[in-house]
PDB file of N, CA and C in Angstrom:
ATOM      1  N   UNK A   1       0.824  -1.181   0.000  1.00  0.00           N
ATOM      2  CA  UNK A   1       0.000   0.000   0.000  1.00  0.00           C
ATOM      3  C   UNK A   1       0.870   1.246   0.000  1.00  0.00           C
ATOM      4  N   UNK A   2       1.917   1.223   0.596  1.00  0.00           N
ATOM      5  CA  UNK A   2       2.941   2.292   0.587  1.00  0.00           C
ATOM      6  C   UNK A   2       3.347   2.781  -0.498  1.00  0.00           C
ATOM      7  N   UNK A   3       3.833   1.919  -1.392  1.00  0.00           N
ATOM      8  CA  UNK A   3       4.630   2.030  -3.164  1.00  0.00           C
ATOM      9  C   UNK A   3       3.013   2.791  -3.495  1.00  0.00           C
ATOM     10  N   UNK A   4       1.964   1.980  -3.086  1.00  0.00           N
ATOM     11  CA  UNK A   4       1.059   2.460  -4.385  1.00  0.00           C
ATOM     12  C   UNK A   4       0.445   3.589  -3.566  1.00  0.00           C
ATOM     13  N   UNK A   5       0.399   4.266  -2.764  1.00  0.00           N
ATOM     14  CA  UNK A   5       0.499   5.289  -2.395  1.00  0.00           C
ATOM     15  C   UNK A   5       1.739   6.891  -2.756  1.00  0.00           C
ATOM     16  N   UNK A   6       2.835   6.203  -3.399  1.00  0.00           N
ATOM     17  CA  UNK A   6       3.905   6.864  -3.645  1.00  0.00           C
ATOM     18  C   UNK A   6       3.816   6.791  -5.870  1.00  0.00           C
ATOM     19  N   UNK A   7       2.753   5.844  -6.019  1.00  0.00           N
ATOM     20  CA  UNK A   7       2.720   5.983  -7.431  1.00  0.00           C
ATOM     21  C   UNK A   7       1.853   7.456  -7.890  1.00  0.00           C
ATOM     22  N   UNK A   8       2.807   7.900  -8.937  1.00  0.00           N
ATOM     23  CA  UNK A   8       2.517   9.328  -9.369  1.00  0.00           C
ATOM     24  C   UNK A   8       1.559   8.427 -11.066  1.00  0.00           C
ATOM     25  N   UNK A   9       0.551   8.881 -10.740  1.00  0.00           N
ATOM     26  CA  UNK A   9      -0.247   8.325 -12.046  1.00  0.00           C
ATOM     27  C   UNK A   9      -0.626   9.330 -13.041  1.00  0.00           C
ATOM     28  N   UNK A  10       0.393   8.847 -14.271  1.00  0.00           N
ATOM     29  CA  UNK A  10       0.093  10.114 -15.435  1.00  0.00           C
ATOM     30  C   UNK A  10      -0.567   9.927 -16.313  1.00  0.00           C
ATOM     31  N   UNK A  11      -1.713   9.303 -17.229  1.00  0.00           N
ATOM     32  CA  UNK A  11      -2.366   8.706 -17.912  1.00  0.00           C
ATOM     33  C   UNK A  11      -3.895   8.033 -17.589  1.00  0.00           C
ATOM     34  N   UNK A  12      -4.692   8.148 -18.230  1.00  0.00           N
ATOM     35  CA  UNK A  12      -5.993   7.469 -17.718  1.00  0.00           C
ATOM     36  C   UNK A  12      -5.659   6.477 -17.212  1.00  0.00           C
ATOM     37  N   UNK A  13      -6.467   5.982 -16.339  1.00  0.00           N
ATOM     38  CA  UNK A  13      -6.419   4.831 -15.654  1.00  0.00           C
ATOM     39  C   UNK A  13      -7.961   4.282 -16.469  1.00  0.00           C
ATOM     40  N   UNK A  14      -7.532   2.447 -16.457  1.00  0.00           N
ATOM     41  CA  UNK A  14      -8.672   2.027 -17.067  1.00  0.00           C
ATOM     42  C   UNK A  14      -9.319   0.910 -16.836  1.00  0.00           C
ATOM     43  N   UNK A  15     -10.008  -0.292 -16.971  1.00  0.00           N
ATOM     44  CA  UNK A  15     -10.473  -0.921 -16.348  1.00  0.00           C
ATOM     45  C   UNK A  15      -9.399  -2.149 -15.964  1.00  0.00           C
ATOM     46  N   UNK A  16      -8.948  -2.802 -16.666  1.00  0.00           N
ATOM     47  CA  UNK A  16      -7.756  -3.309 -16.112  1.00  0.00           C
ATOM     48  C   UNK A  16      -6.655  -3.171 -15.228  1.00  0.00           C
ATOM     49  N   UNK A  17      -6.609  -1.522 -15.001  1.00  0.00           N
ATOM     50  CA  UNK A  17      -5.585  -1.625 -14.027  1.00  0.00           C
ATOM     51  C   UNK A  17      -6.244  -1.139 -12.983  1.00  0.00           C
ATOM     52  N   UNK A  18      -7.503  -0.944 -12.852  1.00  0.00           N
ATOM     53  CA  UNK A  18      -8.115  -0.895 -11.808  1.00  0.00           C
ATOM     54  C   UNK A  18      -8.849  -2.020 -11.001  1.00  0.00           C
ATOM     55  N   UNK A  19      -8.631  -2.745 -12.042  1.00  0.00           N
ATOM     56  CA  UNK A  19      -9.294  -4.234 -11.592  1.00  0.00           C
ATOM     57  C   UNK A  19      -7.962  -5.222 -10.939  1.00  0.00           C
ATOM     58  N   UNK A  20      -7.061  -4.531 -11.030  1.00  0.00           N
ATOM     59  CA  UNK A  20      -5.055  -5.109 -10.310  1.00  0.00           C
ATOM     60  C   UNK A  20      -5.544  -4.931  -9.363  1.00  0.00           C
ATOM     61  N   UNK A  21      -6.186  -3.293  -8.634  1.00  0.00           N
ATOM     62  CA  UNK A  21      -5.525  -2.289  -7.903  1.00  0.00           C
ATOM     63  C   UNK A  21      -6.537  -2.677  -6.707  1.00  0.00           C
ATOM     64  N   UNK A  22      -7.691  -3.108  -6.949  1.00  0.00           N
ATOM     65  CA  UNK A  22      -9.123  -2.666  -5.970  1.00  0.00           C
ATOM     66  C   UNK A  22      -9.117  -3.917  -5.097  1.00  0.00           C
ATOM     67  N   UNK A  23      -8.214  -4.775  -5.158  1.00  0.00           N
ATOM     68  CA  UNK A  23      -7.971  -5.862  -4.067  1.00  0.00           C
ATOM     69  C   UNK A  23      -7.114  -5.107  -3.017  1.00  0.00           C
ATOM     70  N   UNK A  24      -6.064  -4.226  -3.445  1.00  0.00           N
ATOM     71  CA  UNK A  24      -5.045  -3.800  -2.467  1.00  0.00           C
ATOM     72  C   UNK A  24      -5.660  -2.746  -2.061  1.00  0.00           C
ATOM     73  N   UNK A  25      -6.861  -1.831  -2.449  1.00  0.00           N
ATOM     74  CA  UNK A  25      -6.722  -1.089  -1.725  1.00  0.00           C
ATOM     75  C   UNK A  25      -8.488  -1.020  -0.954  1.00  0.00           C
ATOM     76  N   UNK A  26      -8.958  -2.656  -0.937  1.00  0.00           N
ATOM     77  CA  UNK A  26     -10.083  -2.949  -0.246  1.00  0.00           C
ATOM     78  C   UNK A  26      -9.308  -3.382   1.249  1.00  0.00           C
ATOM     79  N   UNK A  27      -8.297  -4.228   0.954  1.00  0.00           N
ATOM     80  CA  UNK A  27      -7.436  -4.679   2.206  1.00  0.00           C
ATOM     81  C   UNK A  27      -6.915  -3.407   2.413  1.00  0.00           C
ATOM     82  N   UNK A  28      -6.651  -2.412   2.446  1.00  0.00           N
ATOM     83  CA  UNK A  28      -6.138  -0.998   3.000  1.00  0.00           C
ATOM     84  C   UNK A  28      -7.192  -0.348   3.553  1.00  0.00           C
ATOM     85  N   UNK A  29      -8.152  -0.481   3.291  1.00  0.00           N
ATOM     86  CA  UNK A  29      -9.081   0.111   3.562  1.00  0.00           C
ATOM     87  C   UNK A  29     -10.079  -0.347   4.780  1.00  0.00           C
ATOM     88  N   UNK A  30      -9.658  -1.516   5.055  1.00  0.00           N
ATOM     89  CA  UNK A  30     -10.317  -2.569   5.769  1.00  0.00           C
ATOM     90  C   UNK A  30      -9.492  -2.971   7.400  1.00  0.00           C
ATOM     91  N   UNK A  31      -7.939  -2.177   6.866  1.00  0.00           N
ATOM     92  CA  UNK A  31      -7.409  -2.587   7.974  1.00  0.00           C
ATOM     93  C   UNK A  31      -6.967  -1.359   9.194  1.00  0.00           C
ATOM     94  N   UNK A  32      -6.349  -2.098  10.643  1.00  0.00           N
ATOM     95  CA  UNK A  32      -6.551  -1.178  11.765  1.00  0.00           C
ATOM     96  C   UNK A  32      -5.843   0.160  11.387  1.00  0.00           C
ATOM     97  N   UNK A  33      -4.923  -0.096  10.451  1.00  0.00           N
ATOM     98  CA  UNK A  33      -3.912   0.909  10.780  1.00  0.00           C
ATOM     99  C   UNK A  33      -4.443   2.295   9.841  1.00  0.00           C
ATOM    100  N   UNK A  34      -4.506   3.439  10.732  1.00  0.00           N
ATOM    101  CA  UNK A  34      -5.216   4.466   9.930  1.00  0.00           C
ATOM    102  C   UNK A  34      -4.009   5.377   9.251  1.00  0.00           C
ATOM    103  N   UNK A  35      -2.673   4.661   8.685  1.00  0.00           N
ATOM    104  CA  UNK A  35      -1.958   5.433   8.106  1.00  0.00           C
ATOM    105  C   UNK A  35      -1.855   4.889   6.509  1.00  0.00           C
ATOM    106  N   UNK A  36      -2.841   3.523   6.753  1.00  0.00           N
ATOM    107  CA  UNK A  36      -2.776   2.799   5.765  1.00  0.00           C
ATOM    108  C   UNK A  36      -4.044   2.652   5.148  1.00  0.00           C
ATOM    109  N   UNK A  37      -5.185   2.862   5.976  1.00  0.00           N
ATOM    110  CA  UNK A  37      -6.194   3.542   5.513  1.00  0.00           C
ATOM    111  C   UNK A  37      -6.421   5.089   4.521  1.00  0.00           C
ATOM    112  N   UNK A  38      -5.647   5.785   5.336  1.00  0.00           N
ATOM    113  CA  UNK A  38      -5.317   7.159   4.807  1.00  0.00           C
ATOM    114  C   UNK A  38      -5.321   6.742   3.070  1.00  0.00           C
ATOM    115  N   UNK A  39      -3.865   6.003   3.192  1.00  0.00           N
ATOM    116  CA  UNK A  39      -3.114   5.664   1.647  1.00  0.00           C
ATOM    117  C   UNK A  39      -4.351   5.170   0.892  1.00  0.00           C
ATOM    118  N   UNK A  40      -4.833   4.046   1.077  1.00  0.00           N
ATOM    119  CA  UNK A  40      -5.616   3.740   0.198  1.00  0.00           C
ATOM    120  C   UNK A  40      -6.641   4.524  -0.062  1.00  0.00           C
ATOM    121  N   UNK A  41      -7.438   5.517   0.829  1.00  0.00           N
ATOM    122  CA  UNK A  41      -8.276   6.751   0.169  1.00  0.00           C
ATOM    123  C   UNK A  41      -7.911   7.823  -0.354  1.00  0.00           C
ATOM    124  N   UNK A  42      -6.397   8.006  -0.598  1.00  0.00           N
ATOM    125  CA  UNK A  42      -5.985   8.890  -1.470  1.00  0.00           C
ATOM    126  C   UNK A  42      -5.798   8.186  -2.657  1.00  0.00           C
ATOM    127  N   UNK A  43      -5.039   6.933  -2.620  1.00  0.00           N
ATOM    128  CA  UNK A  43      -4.874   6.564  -4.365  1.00  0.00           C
ATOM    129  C   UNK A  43      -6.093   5.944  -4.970  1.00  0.00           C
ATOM    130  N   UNK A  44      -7.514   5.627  -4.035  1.00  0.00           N
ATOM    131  CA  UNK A  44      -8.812   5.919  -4.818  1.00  0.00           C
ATOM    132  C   UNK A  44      -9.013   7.358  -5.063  1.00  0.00           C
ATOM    133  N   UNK A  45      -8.842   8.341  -4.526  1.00  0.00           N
ATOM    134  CA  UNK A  45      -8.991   9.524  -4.897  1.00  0.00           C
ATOM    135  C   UNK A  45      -8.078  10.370  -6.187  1.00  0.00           C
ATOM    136  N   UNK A  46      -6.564   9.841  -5.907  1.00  0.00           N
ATOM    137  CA  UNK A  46      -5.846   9.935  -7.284  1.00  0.00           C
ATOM    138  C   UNK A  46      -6.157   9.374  -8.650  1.00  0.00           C
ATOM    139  N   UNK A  47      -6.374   8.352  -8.079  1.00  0.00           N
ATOM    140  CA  UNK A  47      -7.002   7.042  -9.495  1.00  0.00           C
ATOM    141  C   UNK A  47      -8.237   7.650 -10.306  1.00  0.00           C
ATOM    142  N   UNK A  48      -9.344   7.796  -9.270  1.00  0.00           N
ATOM    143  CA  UNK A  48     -10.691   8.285  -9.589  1.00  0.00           C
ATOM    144  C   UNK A  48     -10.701   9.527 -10.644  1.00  0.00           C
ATOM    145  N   UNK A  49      -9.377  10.271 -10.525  1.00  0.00           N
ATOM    146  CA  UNK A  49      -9.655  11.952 -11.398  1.00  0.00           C
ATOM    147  C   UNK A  49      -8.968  11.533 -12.405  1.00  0.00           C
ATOM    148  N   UNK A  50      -8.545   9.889 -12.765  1.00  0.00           N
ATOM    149  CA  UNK A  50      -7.643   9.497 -14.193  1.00  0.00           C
ATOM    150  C   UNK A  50      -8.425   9.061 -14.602  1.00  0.00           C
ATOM    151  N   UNK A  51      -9.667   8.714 -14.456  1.00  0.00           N
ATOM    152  CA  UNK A  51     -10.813   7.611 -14.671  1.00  0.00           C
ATOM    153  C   UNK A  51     -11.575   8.368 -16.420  1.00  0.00           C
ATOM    154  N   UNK A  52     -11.070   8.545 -17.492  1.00  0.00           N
ATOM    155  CA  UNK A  52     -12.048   9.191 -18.759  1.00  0.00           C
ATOM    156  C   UNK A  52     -13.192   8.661 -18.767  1.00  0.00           C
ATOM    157  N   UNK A  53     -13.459   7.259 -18.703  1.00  0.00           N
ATOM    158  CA  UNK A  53     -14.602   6.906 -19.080  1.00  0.00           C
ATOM    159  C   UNK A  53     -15.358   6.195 -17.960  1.00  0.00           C
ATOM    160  N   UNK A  54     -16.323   6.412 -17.535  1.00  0.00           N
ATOM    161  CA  UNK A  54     -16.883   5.660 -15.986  1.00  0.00           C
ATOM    162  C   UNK A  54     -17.684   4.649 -16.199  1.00  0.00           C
ATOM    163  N   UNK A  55     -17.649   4.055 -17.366  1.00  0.00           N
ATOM    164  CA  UNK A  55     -17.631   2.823 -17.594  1.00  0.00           C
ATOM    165  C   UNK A  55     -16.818   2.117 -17.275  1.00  0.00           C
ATOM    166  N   UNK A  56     -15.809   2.191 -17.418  1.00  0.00           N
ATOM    167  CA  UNK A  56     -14.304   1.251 -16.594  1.00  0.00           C
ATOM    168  C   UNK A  56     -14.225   1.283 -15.220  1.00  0.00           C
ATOM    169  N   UNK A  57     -14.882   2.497 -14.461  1.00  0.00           N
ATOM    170  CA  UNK A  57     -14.936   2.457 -13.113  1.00  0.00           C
ATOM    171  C   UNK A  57     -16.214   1.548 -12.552  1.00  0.00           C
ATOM    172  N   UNK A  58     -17.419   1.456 -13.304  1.00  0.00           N
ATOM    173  CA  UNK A  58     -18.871   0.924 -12.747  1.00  0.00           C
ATOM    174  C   UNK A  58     -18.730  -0.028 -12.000  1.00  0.00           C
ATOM    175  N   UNK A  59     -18.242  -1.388 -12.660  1.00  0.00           N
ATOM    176  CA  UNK A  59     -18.456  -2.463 -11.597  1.00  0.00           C
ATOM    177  C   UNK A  59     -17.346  -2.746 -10.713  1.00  0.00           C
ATOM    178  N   UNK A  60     -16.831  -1.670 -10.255  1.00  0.00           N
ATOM    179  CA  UNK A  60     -15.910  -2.065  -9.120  1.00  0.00           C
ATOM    180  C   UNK A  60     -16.449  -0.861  -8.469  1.00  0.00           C
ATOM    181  N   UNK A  61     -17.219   0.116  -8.182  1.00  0.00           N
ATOM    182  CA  UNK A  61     -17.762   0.615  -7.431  1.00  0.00           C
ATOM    183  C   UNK A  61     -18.385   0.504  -6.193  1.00  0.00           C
ATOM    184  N   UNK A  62     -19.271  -0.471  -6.589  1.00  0.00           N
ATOM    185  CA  UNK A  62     -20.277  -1.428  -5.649  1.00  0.00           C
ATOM    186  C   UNK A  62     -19.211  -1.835  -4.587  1.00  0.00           C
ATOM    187  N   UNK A  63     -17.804  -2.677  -4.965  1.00  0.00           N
ATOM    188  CA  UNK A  63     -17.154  -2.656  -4.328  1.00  0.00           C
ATOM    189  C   UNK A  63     -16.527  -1.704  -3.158  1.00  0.00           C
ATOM    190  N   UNK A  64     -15.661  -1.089  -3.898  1.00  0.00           N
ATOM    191  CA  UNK A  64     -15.237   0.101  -3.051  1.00  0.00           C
ATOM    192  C   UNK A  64     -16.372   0.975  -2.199  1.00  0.00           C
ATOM    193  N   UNK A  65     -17.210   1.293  -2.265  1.00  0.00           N
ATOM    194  CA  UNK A  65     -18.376   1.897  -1.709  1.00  0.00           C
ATOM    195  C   UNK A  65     -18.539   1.210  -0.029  1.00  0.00           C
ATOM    196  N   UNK A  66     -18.989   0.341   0.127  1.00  0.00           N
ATOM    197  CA  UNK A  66     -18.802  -0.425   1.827  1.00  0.00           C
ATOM    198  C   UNK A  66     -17.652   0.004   2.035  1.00  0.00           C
ATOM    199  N   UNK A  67     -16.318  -0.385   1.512  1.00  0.00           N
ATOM    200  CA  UNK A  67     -15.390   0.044   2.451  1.00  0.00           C
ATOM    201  C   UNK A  67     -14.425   1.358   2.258  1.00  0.00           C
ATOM    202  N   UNK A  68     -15.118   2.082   1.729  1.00  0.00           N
ATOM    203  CA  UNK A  68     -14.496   3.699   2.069  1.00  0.00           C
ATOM    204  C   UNK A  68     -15.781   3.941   2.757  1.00  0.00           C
ATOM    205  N   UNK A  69     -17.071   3.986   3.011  1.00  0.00           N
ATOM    206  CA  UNK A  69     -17.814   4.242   4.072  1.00  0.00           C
ATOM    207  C   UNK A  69     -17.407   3.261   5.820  1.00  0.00           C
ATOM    208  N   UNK A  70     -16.774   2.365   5.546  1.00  0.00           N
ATOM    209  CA  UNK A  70     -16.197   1.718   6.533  1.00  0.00           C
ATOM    210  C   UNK A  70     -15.124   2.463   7.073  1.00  0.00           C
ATOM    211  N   UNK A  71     -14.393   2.644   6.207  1.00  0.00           N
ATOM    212  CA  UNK A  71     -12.824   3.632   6.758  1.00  0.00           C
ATOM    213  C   UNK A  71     -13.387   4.399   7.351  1.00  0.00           C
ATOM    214  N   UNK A  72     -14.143   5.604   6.240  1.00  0.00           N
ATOM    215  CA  UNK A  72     -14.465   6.903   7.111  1.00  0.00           C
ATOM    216  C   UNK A  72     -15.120   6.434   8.767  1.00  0.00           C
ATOM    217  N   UNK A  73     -15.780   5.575   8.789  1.00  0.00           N
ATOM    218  CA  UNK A  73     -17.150   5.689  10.386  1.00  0.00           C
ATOM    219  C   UNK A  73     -15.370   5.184  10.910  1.00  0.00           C
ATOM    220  N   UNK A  74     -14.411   4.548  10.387  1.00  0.00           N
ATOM    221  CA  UNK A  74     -13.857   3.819  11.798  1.00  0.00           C
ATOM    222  C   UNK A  74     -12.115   4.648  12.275  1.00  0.00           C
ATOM    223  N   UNK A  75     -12.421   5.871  11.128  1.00  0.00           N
ATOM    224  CA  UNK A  75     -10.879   6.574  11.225  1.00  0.00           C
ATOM    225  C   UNK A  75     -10.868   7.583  12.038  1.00  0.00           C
ATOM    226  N   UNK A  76      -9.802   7.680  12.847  1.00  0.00           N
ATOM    227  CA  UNK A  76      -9.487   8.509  14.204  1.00  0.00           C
ATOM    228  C   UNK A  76      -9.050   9.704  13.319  1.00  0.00           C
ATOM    229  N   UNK A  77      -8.847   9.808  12.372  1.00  0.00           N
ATOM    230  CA  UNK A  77      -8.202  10.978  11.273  1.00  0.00           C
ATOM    231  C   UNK A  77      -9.584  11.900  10.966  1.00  0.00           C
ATOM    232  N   UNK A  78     -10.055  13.166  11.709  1.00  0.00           N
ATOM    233  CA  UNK A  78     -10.968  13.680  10.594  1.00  0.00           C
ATOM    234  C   UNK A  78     -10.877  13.868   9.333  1.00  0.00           C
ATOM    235  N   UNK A  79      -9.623  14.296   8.946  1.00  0.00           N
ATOM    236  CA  UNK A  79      -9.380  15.120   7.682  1.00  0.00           C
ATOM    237  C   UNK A  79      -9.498  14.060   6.224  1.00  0.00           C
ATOM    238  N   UNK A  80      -9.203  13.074   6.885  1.00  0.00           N
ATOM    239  CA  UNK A  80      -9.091  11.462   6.333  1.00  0.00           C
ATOM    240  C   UNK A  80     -10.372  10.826   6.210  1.00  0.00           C
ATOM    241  N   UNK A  81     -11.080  10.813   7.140  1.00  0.00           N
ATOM    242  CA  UNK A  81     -12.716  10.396   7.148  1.00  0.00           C
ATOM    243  C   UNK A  81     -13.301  11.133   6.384  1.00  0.00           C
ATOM    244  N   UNK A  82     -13.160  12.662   6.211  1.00  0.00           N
ATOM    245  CA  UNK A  82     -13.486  13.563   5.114  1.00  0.00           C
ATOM    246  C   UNK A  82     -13.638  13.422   3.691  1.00  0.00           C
ATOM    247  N   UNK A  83     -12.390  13.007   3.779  1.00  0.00           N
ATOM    248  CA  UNK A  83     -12.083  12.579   2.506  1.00  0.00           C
ATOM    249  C   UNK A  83     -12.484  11.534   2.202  1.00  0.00           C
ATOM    250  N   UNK A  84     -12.744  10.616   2.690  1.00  0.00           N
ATOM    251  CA  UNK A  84     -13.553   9.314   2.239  1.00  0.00           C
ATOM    252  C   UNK A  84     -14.735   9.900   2.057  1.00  0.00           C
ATOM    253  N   UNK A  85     -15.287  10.634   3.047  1.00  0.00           N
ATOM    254  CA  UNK A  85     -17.198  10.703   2.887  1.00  0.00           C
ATOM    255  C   UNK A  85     -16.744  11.748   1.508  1.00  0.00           C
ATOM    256  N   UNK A  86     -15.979  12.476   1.400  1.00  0.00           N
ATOM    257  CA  UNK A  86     -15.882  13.434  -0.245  1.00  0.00           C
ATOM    258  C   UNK A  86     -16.391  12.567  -1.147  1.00  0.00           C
ATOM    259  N   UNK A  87     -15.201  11.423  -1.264  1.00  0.00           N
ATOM    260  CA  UNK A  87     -15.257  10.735  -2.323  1.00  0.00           C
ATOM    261  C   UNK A  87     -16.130   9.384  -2.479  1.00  0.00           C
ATOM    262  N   UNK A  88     -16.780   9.447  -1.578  1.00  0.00           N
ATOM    263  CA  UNK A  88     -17.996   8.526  -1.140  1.00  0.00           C
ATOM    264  C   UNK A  88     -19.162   9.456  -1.814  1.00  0.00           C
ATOM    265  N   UNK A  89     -19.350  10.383  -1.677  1.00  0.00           N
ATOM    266  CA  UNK A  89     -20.322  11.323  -1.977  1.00  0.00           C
ATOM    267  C   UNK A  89     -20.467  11.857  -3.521  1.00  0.00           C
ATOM    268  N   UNK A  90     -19.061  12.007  -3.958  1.00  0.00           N
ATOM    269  CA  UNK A  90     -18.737  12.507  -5.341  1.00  0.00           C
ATOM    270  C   UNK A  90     -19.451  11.805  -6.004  1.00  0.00           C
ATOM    271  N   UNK A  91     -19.957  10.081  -5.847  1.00  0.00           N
ATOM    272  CA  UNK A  91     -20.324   9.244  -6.327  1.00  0.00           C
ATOM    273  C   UNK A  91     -22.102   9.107  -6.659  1.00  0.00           C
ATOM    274  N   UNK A  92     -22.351   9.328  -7.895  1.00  0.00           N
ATOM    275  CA  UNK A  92     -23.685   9.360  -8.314  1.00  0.00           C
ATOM    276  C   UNK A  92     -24.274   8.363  -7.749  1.00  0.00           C
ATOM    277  N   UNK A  93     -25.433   8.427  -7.953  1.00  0.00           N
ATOM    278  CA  UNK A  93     -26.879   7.354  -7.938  1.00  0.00           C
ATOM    279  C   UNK A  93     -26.586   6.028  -8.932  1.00  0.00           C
ATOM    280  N   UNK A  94     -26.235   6.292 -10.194  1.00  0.00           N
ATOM    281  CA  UNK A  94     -25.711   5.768 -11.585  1.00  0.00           C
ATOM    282  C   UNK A  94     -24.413   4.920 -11.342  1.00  0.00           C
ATOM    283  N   UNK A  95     -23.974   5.325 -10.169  1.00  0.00           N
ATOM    284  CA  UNK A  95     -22.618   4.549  -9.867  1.00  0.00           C
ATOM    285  C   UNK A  95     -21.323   5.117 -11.079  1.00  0.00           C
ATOM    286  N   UNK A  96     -21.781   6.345 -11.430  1.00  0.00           N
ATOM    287  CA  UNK A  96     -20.750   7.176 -11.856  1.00  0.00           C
ATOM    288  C   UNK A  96     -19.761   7.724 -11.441  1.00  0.00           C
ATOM    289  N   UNK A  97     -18.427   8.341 -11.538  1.00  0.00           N
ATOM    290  CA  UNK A  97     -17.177   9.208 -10.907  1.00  0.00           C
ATOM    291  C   UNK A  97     -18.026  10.539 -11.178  1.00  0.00           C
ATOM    292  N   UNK A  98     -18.450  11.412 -10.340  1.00  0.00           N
ATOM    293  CA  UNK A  98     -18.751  12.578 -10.526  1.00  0.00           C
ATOM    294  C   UNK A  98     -17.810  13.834 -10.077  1.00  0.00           C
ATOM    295  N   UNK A  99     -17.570  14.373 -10.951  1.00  0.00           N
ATOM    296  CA  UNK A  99     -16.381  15.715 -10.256  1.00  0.00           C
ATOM    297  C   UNK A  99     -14.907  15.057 -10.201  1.00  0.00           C
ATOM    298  N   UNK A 100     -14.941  14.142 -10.816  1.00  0.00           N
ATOM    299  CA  UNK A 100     -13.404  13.731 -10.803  1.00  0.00           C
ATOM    300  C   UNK A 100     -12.839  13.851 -12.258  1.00  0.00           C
ATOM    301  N   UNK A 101     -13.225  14.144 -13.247  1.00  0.00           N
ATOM    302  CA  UNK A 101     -12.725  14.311 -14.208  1.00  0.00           C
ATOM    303  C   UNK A 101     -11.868  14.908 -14.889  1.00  0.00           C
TER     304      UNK A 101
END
């Protein structure tokens, strides 16, 4: 979670490499440590504004959704819980990336 927290992403991101990524950062997201929580709701939040087409994002949504609402209720970090409910929220009805484009 660290490296992929330290990856600088220059190019759309697309359904394949988001379909690598959303195992490592469900287990980041899931676990005690809230420095590692942090990480994984920023590189959904980095990832999310590479996203062109939100078709490549749809069915891993459903996913991620429980557990960035999980992080946020269980992180001692406001600024961090914030940011999850942001990017928890950014998220349409449609299961679209909204405002990340």
């Amino acid at each position: 979670m660290h490296e992929l927290a330290g990856v600088t992403f220059a190019q759309s991101v697309e359904s394949p490499a988001l379909a690598m990524v959303v195992p490592l950062l469900l287990r980041g997201l899931y676990t005690r440590v809230t420095a590692t929580k942090r990480q994984a709701a920023m590189s959904i939040d980095n990832m999310s504004k590479l996203v062109d087409d939100p078709v490549d994002a749809r069915p891993l949504i459903p996913l991620l959704m429980p557990a960035l609402e999980y992080a946020a209720e269980t992180l001692c970090d406001p600024g961090c819980a914030g940011a999850c409910y942001c990017w928890y929220a950014s998220v349409g009805c449609e299961g679209e990336v909204c405002g990340h484009q």
